[in-house]
C-alpha atoms as a PDB file:
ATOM      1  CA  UNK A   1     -15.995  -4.859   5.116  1.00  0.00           C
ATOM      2  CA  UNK A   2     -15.525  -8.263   4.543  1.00  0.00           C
ATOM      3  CA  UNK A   3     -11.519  -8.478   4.523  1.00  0.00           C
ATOM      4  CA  UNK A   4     -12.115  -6.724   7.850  1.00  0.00           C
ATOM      5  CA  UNK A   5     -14.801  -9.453   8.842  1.00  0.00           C
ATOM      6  CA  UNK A   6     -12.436 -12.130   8.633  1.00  0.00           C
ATOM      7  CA  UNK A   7      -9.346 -10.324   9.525  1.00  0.00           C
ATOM      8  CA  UNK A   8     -10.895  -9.617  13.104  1.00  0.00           C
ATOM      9  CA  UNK A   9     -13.856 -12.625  13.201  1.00  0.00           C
ATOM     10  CA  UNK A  10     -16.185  -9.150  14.509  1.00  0.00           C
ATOM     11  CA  UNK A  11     -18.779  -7.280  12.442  1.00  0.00           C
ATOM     12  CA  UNK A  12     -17.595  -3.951  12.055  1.00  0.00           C
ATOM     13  CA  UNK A  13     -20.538  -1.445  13.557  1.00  0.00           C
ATOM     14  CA  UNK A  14     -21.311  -4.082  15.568  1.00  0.00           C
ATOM     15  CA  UNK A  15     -24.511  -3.407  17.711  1.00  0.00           C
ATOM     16  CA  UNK A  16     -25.387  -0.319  15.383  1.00  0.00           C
ATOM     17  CA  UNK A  17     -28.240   0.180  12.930  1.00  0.00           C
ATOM     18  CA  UNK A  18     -28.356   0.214   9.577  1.00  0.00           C
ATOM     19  CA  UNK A  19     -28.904   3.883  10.041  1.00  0.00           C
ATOM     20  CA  UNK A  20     -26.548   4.573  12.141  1.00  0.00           C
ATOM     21  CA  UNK A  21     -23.552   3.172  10.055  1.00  0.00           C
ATOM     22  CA  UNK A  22     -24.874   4.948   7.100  1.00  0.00           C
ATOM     23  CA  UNK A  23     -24.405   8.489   9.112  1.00  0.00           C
ATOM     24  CA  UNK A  24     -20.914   7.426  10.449  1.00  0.00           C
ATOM     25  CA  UNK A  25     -19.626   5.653   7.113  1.00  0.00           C
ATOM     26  CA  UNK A  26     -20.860   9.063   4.980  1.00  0.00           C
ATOM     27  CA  UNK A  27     -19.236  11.294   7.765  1.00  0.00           C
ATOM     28  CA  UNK A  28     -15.888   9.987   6.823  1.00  0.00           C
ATOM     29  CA  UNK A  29     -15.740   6.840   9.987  1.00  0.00           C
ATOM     30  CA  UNK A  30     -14.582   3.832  10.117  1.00  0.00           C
ATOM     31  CA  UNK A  31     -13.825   0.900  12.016  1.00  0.00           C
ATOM     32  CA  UNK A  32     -10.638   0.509  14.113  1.00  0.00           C
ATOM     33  CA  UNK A  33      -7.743  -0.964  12.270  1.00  0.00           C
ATOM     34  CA  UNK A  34      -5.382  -0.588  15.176  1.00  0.00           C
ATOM     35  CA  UNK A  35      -4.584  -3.960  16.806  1.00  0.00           C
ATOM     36  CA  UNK A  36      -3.970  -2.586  20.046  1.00  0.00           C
ATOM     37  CA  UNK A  37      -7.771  -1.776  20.162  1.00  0.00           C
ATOM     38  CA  UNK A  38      -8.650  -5.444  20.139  1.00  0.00           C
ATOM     39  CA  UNK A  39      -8.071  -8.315  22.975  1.00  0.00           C
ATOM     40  CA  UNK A  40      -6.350 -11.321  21.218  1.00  0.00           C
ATOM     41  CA  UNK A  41      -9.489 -13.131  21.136  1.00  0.00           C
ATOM     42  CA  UNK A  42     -10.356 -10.656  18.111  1.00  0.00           C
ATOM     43  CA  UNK A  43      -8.913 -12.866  15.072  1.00  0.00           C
ATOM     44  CA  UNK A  44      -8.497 -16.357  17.150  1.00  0.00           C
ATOM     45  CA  UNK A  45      -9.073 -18.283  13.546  1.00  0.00           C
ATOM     46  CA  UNK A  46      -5.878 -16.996  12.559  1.00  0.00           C
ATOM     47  CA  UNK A  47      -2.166 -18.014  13.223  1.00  0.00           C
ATOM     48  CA  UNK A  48      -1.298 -14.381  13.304  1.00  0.00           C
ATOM     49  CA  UNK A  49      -1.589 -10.879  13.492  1.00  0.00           C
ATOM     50  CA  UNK A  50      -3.155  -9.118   9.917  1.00  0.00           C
ATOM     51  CA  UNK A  51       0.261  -7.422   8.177  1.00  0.00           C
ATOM     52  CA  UNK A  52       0.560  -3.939   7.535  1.00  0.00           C
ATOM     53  CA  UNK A  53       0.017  -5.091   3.984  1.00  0.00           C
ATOM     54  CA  UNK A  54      -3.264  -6.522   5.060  1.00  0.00           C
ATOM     55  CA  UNK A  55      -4.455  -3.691   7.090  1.00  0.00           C
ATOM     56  CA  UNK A  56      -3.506  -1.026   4.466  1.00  0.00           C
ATOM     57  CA  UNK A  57      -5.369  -2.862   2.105  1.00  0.00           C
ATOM     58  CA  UNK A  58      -8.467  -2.839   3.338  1.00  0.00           C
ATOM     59  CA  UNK A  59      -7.924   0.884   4.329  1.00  0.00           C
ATOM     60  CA  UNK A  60      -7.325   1.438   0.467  1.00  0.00           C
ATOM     61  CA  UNK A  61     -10.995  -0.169  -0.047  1.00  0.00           C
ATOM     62  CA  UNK A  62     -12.542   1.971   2.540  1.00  0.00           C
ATOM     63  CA  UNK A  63     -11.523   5.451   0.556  1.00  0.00           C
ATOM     64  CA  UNK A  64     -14.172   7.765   0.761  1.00  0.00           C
ATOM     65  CA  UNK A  65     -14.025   8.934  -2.717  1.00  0.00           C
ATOM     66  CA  UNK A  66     -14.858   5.562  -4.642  1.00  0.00           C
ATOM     67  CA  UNK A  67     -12.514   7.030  -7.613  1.00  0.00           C
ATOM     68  CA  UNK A  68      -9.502   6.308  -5.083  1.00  0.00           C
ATOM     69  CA  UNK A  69     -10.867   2.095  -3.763  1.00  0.00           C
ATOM     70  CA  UNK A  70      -8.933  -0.099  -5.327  1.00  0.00           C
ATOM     71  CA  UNK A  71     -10.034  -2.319  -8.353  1.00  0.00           C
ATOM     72  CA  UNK A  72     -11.582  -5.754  -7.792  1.00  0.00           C
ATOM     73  CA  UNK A  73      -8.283  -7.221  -9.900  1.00  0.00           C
ATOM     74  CA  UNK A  74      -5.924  -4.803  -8.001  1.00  0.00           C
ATOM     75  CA  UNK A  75      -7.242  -6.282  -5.161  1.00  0.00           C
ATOM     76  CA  UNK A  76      -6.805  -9.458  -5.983  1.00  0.00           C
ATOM     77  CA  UNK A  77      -3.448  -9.282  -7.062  1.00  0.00           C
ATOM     78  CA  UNK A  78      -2.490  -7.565  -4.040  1.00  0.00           C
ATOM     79  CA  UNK A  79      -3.585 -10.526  -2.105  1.00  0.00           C
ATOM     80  CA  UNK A  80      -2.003 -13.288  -4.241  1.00  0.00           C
ATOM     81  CA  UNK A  81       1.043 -10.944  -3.822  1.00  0.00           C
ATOM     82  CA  UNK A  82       0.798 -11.329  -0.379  1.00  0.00           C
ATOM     83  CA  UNK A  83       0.292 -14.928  -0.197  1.00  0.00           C
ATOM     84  CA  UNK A  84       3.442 -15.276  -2.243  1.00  0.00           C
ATOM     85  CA  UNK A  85       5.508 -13.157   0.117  1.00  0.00           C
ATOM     86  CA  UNK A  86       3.899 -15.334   3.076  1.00  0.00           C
ATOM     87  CA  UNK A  87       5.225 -18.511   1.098  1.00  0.00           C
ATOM     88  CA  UNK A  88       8.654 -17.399   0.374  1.00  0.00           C
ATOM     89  CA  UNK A  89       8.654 -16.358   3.957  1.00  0.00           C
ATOM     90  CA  UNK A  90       7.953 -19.698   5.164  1.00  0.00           C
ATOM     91  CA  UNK A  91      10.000 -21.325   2.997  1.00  0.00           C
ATOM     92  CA  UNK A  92      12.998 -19.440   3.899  1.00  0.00           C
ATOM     93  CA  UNK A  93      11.756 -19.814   7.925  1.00  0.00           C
ATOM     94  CA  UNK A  94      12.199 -23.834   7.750  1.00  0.00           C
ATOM     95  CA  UNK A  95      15.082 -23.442   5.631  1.00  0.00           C
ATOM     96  CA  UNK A  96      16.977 -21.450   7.888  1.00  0.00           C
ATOM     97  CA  UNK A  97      15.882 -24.092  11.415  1.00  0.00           C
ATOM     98  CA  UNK A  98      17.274 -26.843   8.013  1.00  0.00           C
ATOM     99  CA  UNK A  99      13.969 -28.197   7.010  1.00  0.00           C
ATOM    100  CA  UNK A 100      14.329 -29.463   3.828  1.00  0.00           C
ATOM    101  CA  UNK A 101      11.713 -27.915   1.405  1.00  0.00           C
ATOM    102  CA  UNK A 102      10.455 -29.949  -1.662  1.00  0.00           C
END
């Protein structure tokens, strides 16, 4: 819930009861990770959309069956694998407009 929190600056179940997310969370529900069911004032602290990477991560930590989540160090490798990619991608960006990196 919290990747999701500040993926889409909203509180997932927002306007429901404790109770009431319990009985939709043990039913199997979840909140929307579809872009297209947010305005683009959803995530306006960040420079871009989530990445599929990002979105299928925190689908990975919503498994029902516990067994199948993701370890805390999984997850954090996943996301420093992610930053990397997001570096290199950045780096190669200004390098092809011939920005001189470093």
């Amino acid at each position: 819930m919290l990747l999701y929190e500040i993926i889409f600056s909203i509180r997932p179940f927002k306007g429901m009861s404790s109770a009431q997310v319990r009985e939709i969370v043990l039913a199997g529900g979840r909140s929307s990770l579809n872009l297209d069911d947010y305005d683009g004032d959803a995530y306006p602290a960040l420079r871009s959309k989530p990445t599929p990477a990002m979105l299928q991560l925190i689908a990975d930590c919503w498994a029902a069956d516990p067994a199948q989540r993701p370890t805390a160090s999984s997850v954090v490798n996943r996301l420093m694998g992610m930053k990397s990619e997001e570096r290199y991608a950045r780096q190669f960006m200004l390098e092809m407009q011939g920005v001189q990196t470093r």
